[in-house]
PDB file of N, CA and C in Angstrom:
ATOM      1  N   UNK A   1       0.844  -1.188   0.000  1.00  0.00           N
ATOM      2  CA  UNK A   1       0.000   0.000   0.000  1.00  0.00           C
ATOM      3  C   UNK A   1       0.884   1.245   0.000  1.00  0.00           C
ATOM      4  N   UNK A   2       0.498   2.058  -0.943  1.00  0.00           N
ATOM      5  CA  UNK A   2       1.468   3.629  -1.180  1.00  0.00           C
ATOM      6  C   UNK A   2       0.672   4.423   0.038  1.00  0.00           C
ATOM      7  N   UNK A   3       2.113   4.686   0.494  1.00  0.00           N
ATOM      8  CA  UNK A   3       1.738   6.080   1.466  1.00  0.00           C
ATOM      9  C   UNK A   3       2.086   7.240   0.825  1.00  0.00           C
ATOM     10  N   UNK A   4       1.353   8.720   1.624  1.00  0.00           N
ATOM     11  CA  UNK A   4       1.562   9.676   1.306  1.00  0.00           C
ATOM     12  C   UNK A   4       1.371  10.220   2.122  1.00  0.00           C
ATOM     13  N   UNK A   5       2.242  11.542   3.094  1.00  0.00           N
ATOM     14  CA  UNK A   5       1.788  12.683   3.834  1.00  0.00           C
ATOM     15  C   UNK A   5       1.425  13.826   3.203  1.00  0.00           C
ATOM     16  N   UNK A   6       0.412  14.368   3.226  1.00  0.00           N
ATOM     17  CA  UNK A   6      -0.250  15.695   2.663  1.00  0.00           C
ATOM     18  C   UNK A   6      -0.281  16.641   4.031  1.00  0.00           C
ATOM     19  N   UNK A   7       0.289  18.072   3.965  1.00  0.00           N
ATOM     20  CA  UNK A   7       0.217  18.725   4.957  1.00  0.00           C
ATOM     21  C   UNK A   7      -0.467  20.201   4.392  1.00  0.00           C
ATOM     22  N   UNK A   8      -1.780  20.886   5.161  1.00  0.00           N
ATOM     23  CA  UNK A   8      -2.131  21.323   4.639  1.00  0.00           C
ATOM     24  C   UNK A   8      -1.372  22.898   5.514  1.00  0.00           C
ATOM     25  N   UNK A   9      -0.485  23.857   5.345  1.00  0.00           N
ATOM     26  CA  UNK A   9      -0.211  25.061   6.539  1.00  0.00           C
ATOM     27  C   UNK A   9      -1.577  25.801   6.933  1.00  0.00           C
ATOM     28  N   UNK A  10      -2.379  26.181   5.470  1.00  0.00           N
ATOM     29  CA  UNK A  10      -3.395  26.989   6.433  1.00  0.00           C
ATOM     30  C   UNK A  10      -4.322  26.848   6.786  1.00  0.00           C
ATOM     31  N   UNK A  11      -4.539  25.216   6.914  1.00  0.00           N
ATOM     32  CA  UNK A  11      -5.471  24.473   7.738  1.00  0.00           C
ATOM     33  C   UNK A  11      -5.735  23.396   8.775  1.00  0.00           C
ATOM     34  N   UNK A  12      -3.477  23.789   8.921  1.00  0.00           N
ATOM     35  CA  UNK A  12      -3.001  23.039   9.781  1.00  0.00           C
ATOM     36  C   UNK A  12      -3.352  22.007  10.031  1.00  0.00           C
ATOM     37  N   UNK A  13      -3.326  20.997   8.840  1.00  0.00           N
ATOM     38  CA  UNK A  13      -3.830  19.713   9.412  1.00  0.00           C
ATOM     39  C   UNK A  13      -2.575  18.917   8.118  1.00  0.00           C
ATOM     40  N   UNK A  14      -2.690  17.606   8.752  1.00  0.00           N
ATOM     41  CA  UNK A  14      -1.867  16.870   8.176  1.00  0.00           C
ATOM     42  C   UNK A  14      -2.706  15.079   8.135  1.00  0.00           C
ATOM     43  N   UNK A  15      -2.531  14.737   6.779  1.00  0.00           N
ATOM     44  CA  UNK A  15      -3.451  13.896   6.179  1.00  0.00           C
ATOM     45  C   UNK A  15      -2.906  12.689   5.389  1.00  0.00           C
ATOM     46  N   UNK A  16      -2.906  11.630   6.263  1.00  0.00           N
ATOM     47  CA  UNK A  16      -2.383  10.411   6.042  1.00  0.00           C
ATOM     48  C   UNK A  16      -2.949   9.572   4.607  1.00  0.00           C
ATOM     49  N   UNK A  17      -2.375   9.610   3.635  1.00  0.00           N
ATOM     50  CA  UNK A  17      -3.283   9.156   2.400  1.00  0.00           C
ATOM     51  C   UNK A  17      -2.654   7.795   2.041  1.00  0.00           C
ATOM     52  N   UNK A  18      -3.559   6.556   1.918  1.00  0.00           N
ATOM     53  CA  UNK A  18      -2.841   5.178   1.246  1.00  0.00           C
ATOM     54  C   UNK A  18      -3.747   4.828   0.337  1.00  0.00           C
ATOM     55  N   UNK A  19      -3.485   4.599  -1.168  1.00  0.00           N
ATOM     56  CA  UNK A  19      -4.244   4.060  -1.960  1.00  0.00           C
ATOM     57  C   UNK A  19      -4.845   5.077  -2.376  1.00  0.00           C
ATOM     58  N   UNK A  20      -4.242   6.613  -2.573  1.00  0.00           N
ATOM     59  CA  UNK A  20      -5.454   7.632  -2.820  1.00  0.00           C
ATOM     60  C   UNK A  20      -6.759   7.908  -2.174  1.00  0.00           C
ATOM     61  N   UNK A  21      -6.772   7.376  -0.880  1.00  0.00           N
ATOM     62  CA  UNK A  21      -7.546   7.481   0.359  1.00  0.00           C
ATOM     63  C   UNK A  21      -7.101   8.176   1.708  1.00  0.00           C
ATOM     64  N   UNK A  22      -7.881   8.974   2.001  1.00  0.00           N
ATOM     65  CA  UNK A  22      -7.172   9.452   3.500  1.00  0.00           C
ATOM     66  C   UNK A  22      -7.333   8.717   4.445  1.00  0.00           C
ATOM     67  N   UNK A  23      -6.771   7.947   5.197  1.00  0.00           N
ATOM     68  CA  UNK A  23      -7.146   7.190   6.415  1.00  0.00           C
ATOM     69  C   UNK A  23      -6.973   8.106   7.669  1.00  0.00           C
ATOM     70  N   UNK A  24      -5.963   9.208   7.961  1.00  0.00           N
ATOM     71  CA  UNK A  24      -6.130   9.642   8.756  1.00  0.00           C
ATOM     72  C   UNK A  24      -5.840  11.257   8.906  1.00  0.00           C
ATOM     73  N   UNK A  25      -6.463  11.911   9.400  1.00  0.00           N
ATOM     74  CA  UNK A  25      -6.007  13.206   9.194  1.00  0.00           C
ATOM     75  C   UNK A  25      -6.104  14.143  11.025  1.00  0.00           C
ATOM     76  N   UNK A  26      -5.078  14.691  11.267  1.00  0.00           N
ATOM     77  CA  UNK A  26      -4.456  15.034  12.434  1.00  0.00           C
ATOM     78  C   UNK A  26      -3.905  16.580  12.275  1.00  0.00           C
ATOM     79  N   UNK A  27      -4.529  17.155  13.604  1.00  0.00           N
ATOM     80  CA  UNK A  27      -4.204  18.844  13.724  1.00  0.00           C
ATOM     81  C   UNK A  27      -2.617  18.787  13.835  1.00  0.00           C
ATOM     82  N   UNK A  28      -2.053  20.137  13.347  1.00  0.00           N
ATOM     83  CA  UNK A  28      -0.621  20.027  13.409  1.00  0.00           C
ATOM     84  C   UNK A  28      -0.438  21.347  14.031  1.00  0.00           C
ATOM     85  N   UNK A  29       0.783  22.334  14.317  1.00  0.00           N
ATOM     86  CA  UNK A  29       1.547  23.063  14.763  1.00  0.00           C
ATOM     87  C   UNK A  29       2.391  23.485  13.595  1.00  0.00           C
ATOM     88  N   UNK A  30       2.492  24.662  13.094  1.00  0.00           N
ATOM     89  CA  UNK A  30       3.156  24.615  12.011  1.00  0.00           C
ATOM     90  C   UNK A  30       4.072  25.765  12.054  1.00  0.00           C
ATOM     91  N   UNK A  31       5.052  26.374  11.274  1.00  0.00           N
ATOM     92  CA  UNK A  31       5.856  27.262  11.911  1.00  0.00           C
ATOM     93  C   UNK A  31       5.345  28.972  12.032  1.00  0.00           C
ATOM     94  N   UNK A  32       6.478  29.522  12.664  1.00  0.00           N
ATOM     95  CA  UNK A  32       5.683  30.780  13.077  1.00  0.00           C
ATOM     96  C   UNK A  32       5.658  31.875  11.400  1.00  0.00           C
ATOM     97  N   UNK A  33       5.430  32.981  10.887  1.00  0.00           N
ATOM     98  CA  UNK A  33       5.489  33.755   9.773  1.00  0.00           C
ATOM     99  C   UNK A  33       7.115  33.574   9.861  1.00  0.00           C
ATOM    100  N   UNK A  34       7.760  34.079  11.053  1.00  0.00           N
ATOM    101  CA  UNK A  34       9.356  34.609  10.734  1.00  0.00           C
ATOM    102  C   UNK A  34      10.288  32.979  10.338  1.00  0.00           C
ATOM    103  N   UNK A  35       9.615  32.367  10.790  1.00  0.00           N
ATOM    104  CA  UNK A  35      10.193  30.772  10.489  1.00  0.00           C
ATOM    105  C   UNK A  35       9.345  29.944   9.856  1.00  0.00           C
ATOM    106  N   UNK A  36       8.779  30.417   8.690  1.00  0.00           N
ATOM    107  CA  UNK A  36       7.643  29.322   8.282  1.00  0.00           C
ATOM    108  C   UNK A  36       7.940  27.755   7.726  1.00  0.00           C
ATOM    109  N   UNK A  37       7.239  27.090   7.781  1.00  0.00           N
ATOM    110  CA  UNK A  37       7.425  25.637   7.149  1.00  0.00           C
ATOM    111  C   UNK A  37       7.279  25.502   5.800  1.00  0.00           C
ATOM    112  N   UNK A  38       8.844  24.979   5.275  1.00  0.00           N
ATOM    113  CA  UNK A  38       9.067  25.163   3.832  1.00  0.00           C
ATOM    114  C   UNK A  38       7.609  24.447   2.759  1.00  0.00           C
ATOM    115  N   UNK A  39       7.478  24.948   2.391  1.00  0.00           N
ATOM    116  CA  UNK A  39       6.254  24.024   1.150  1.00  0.00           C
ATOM    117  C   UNK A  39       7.310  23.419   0.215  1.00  0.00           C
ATOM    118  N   UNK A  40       6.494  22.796  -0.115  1.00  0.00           N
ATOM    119  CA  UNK A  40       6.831  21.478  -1.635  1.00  0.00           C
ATOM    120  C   UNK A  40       7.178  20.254  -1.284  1.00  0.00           C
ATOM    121  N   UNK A  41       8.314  19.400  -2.171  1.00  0.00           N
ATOM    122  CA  UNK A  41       8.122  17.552  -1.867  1.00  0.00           C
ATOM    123  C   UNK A  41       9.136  17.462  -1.313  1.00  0.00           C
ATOM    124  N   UNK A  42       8.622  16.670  -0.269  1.00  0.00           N
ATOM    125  CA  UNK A  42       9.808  15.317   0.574  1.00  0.00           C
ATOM    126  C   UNK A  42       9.620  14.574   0.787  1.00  0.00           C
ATOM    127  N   UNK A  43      10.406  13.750   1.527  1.00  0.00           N
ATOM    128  CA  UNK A  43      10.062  12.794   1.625  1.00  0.00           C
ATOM    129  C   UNK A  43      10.870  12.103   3.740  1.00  0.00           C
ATOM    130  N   UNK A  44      10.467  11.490   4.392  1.00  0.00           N
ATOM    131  CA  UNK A  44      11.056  11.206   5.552  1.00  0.00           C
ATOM    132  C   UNK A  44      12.139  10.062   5.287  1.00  0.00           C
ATOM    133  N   UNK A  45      13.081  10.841   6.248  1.00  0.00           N
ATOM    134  CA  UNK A  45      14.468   9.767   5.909  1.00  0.00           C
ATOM    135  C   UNK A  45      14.970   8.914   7.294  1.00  0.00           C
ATOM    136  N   UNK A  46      14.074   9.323   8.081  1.00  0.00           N
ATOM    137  CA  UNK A  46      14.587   8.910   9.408  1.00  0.00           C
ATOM    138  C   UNK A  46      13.103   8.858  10.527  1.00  0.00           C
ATOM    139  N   UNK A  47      13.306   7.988  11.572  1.00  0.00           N
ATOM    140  CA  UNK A  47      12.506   8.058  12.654  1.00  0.00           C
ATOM    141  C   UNK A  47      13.028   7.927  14.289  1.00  0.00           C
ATOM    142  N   UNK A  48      13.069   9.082  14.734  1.00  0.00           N
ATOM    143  CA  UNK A  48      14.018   8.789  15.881  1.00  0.00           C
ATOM    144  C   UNK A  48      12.793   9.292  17.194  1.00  0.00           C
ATOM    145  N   UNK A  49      12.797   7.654  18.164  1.00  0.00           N
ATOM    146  CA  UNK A  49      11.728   7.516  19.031  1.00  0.00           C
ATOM    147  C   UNK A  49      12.694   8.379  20.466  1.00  0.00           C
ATOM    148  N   UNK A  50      11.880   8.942  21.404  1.00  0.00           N
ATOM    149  CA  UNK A  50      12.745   9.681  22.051  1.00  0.00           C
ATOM    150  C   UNK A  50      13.753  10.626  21.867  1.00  0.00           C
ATOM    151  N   UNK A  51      13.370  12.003  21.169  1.00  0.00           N
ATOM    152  CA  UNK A  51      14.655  12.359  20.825  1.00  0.00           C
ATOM    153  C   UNK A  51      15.232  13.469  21.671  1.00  0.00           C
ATOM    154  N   UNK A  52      14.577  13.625  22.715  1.00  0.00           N
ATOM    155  CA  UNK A  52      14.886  14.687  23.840  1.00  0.00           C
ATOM    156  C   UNK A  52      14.554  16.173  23.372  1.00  0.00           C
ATOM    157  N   UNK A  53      14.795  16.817  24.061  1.00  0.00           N
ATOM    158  CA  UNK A  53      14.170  18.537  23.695  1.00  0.00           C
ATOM    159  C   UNK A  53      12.738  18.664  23.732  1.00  0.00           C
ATOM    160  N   UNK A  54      12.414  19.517  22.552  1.00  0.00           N
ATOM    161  CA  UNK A  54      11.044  19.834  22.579  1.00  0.00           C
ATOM    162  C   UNK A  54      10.736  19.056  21.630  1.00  0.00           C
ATOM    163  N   UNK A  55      10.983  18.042  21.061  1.00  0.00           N
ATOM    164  CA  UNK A  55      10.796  16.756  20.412  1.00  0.00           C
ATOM    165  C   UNK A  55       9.655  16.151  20.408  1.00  0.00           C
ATOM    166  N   UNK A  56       9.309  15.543  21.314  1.00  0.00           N
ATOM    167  CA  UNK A  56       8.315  15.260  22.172  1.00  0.00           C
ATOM    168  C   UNK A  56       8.825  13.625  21.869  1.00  0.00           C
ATOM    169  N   UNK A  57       7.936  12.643  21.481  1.00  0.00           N
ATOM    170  CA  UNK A  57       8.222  11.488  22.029  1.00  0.00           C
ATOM    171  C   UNK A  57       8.474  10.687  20.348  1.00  0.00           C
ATOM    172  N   UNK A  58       8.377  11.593  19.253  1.00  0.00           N
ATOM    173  CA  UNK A  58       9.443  10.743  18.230  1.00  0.00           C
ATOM    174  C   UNK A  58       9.758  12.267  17.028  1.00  0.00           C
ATOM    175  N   UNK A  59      10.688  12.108  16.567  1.00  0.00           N
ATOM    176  CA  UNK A  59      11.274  12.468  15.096  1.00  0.00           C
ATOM    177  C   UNK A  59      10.953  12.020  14.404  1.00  0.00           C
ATOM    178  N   UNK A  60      10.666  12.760  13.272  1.00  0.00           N
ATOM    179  CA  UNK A  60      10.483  12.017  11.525  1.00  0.00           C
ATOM    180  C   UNK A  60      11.141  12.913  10.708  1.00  0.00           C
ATOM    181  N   UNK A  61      12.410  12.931  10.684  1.00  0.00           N
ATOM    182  CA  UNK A  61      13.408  13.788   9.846  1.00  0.00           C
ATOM    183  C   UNK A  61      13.119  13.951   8.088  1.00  0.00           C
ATOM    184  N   UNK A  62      12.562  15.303   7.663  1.00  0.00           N
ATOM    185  CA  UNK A  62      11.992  15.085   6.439  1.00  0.00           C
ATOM    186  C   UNK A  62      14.030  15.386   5.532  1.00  0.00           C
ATOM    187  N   UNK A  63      13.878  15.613   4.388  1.00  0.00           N
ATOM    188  CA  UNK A  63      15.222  15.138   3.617  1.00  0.00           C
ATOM    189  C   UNK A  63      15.737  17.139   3.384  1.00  0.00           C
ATOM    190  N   UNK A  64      15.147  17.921   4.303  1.00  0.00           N
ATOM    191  CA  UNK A  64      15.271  19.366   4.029  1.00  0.00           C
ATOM    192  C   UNK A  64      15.974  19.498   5.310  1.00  0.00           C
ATOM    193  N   UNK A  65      17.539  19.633   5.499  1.00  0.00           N
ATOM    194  CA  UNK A  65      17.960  19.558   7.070  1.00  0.00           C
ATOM    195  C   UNK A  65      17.456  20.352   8.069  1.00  0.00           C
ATOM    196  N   UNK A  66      17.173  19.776   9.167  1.00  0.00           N
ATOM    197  CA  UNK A  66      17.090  20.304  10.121  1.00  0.00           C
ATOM    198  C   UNK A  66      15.394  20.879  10.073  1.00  0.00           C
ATOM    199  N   UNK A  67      14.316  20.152   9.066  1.00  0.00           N
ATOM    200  CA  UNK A  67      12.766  19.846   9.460  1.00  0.00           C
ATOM    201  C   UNK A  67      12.593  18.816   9.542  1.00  0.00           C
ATOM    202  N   UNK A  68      11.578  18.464  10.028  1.00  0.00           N
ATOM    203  CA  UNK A  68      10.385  17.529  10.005  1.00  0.00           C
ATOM    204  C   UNK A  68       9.661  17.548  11.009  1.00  0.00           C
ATOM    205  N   UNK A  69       8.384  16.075  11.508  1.00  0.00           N
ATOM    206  CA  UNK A  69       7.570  16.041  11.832  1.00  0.00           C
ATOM    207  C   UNK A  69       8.138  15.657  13.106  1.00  0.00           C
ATOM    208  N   UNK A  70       6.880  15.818  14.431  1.00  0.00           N
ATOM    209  CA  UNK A  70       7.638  15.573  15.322  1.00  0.00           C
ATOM    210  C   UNK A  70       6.524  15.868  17.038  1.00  0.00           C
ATOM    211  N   UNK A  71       6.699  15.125  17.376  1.00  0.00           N
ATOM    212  CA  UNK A  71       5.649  15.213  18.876  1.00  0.00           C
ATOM    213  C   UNK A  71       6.114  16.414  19.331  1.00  0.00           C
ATOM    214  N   UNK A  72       5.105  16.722  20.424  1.00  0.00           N
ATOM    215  CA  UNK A  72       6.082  18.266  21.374  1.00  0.00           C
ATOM    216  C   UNK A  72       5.330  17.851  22.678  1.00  0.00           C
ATOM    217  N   UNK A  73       5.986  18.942  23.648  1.00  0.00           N
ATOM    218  CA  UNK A  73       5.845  19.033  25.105  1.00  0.00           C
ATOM    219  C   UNK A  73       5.531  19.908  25.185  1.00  0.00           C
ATOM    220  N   UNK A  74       4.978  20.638  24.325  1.00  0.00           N
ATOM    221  CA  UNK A  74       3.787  21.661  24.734  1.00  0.00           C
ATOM    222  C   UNK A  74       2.384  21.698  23.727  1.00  0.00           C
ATOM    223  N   UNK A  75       1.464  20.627  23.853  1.00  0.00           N
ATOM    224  CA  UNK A  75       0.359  20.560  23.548  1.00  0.00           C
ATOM    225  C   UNK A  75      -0.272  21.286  23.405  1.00  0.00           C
ATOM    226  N   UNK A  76      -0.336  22.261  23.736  1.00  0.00           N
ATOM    227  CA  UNK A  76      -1.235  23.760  23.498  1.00  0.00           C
ATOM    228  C   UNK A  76      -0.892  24.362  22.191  1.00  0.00           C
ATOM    229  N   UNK A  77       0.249  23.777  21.597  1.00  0.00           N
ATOM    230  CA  UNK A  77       0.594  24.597  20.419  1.00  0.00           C
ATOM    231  C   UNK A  77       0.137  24.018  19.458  1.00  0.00           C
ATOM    232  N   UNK A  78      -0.289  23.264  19.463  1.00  0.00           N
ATOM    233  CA  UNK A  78      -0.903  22.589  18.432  1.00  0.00           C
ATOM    234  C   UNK A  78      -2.683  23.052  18.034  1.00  0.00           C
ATOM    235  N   UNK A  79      -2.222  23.392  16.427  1.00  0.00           N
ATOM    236  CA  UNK A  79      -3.222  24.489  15.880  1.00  0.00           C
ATOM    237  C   UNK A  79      -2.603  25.507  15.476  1.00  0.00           C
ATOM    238  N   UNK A  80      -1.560  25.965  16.176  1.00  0.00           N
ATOM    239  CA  UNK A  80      -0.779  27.378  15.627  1.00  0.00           C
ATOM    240  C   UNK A  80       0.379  27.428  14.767  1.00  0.00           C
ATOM    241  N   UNK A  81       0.741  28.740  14.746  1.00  0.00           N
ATOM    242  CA  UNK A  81       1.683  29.309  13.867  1.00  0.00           C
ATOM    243  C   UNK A  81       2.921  29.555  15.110  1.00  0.00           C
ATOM    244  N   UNK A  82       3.216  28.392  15.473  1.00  0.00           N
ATOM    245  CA  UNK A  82       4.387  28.499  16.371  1.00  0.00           C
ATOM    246  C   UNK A  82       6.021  27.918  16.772  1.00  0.00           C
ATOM    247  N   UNK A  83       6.555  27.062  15.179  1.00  0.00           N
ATOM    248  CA  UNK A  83       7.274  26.482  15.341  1.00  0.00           C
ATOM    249  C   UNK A  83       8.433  26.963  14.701  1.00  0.00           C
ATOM    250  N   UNK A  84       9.469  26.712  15.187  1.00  0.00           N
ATOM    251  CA  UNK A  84      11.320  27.208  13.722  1.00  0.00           C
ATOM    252  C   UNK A  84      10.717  26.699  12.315  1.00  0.00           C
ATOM    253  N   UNK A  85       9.464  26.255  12.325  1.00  0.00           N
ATOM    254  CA  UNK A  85       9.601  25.738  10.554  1.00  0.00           C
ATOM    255  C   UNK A  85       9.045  23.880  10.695  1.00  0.00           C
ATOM    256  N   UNK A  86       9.507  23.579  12.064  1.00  0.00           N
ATOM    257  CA  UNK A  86       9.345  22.106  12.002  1.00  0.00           C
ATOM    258  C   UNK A  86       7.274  21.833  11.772  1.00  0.00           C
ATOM    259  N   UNK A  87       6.833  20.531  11.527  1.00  0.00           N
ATOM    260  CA  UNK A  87       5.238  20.215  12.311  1.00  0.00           C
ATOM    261  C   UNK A  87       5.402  19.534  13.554  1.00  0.00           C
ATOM    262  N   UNK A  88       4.424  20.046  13.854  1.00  0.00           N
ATOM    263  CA  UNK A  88       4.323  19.615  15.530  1.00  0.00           C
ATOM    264  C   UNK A  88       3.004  18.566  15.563  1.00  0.00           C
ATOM    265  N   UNK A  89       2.861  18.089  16.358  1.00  0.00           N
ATOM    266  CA  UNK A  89       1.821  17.117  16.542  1.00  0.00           C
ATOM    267  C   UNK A  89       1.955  16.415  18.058  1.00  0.00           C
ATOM    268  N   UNK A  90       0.623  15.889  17.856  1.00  0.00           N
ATOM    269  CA  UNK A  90       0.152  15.189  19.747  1.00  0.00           C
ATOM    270  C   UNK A  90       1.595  14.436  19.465  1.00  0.00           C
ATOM    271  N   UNK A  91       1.723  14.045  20.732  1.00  0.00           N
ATOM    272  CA  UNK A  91       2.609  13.068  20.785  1.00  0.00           C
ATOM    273  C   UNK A  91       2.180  11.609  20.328  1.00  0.00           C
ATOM    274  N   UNK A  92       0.925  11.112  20.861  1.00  0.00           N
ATOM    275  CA  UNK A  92       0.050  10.034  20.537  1.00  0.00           C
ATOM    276  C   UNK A  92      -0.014   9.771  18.917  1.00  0.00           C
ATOM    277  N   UNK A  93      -0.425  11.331  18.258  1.00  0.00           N
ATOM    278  CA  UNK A  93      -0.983  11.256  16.876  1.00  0.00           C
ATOM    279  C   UNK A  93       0.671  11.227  16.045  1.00  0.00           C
ATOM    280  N   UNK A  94       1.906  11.736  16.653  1.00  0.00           N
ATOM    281  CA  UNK A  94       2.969  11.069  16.140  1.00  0.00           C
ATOM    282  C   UNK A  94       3.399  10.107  16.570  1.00  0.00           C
ATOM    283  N   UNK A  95       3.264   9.189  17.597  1.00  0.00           N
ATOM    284  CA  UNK A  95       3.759   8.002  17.070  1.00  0.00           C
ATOM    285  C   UNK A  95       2.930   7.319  16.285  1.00  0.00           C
ATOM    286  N   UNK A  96       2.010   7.440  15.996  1.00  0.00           N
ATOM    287  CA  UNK A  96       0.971   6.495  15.582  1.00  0.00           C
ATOM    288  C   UNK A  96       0.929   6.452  14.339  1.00  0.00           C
ATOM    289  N   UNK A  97       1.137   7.901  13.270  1.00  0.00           N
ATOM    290  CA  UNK A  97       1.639   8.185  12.126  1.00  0.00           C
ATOM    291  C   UNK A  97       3.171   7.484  11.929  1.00  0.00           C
ATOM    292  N   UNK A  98       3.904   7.355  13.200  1.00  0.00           N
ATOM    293  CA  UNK A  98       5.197   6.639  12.413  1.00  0.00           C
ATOM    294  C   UNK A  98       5.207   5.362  12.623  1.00  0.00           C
ATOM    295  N   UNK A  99       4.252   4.913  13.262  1.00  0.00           N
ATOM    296  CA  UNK A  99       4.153   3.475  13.237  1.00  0.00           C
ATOM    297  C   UNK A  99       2.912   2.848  11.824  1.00  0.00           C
ATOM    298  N   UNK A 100       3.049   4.203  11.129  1.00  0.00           N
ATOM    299  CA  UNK A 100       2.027   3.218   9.558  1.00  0.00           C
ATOM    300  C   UNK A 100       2.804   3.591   8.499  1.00  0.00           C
ATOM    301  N   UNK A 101       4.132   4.480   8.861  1.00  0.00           N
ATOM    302  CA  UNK A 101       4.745   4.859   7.124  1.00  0.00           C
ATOM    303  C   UNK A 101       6.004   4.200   7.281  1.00  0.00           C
ATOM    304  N   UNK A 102       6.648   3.783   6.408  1.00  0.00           N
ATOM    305  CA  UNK A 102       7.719   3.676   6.347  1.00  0.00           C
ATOM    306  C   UNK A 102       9.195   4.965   6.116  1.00  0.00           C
ATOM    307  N   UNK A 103       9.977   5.233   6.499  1.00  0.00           N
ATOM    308  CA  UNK A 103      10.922   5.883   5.819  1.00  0.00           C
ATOM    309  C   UNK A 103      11.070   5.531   4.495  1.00  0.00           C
ATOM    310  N   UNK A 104      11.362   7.144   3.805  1.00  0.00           N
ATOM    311  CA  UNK A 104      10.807   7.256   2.365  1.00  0.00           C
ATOM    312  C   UNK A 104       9.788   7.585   1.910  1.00  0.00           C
ATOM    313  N   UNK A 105       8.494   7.349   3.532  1.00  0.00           N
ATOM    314  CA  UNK A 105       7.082   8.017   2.552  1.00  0.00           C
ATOM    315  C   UNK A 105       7.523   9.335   1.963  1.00  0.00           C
ATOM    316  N   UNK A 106       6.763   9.860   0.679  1.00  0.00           N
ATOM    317  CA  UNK A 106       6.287  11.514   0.450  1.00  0.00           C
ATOM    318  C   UNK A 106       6.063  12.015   1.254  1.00  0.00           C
ATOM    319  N   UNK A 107       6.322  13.404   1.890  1.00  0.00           N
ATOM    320  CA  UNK A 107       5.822  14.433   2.067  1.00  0.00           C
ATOM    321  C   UNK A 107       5.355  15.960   1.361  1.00  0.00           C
ATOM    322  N   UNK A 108       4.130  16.187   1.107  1.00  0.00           N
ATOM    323  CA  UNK A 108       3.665  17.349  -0.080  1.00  0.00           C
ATOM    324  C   UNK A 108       3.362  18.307   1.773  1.00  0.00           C
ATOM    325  N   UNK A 109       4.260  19.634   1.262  1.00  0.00           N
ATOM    326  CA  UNK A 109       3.796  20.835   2.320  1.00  0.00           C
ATOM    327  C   UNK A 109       2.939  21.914   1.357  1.00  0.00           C
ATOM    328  N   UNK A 110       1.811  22.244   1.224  1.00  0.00           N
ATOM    329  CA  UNK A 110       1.297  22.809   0.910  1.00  0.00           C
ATOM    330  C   UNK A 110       0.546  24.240   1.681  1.00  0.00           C
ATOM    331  N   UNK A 111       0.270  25.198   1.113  1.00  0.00           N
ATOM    332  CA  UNK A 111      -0.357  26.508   2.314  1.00  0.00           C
ATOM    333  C   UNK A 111      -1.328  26.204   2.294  1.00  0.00           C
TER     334      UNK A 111
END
């Protein structure tokens, strides 16, 4: 089954697609105006469970250094325009997204 991450910025949501189907779609955290989250294609090259900081409880290193997806320890931010550029997400709703893609899924960042 083909995966795909679709991220939408100005509707902050991020949308798990397999088979040209969405199976799941999850509020995100996205970056602030002065640090916004780059748009266009990637893809995840890495998954790192625990990664300390404001991390939250996994990494999903997209192939643009130093973004990607990623739990946080501050839950409240999620919905906003508040990150260096990275997505933020529950901690729950990221691991759960990295426990259905493989490294290598697509990522499309779209506004």
């Amino acid at each position: 089954m083909a995966s795909l991450i679709k991220i939408s910025l100005s509707r902050r949501l991020l949308f798990l697609i397999k088979d040209g189907k969405i199976v799941r779609t999850y509020p995100v955290g996205v970056g602030k105006t002065s640090t916004a989250t780059p748009t266009g294609s990637y893809h995840i090259v890495n998954k790192v469970p625990n990664p300390g900081g404001p991390f939250g409880a996994i990494w999903m290193g997209l192939n643009q250094p130093h973004y990607g997806i990623h739990g946080t320890n501050n839950p409240s931010s999620i919905g906003g325009e508040v990150s260096k550029g990275c997505v933020r997400m529950y901690n729950r709703d990221a691991l759960e997204l990295a426990g259905m893609i493989p490294v290598g899924t697509p990522v499309s960042i779209q506004n």
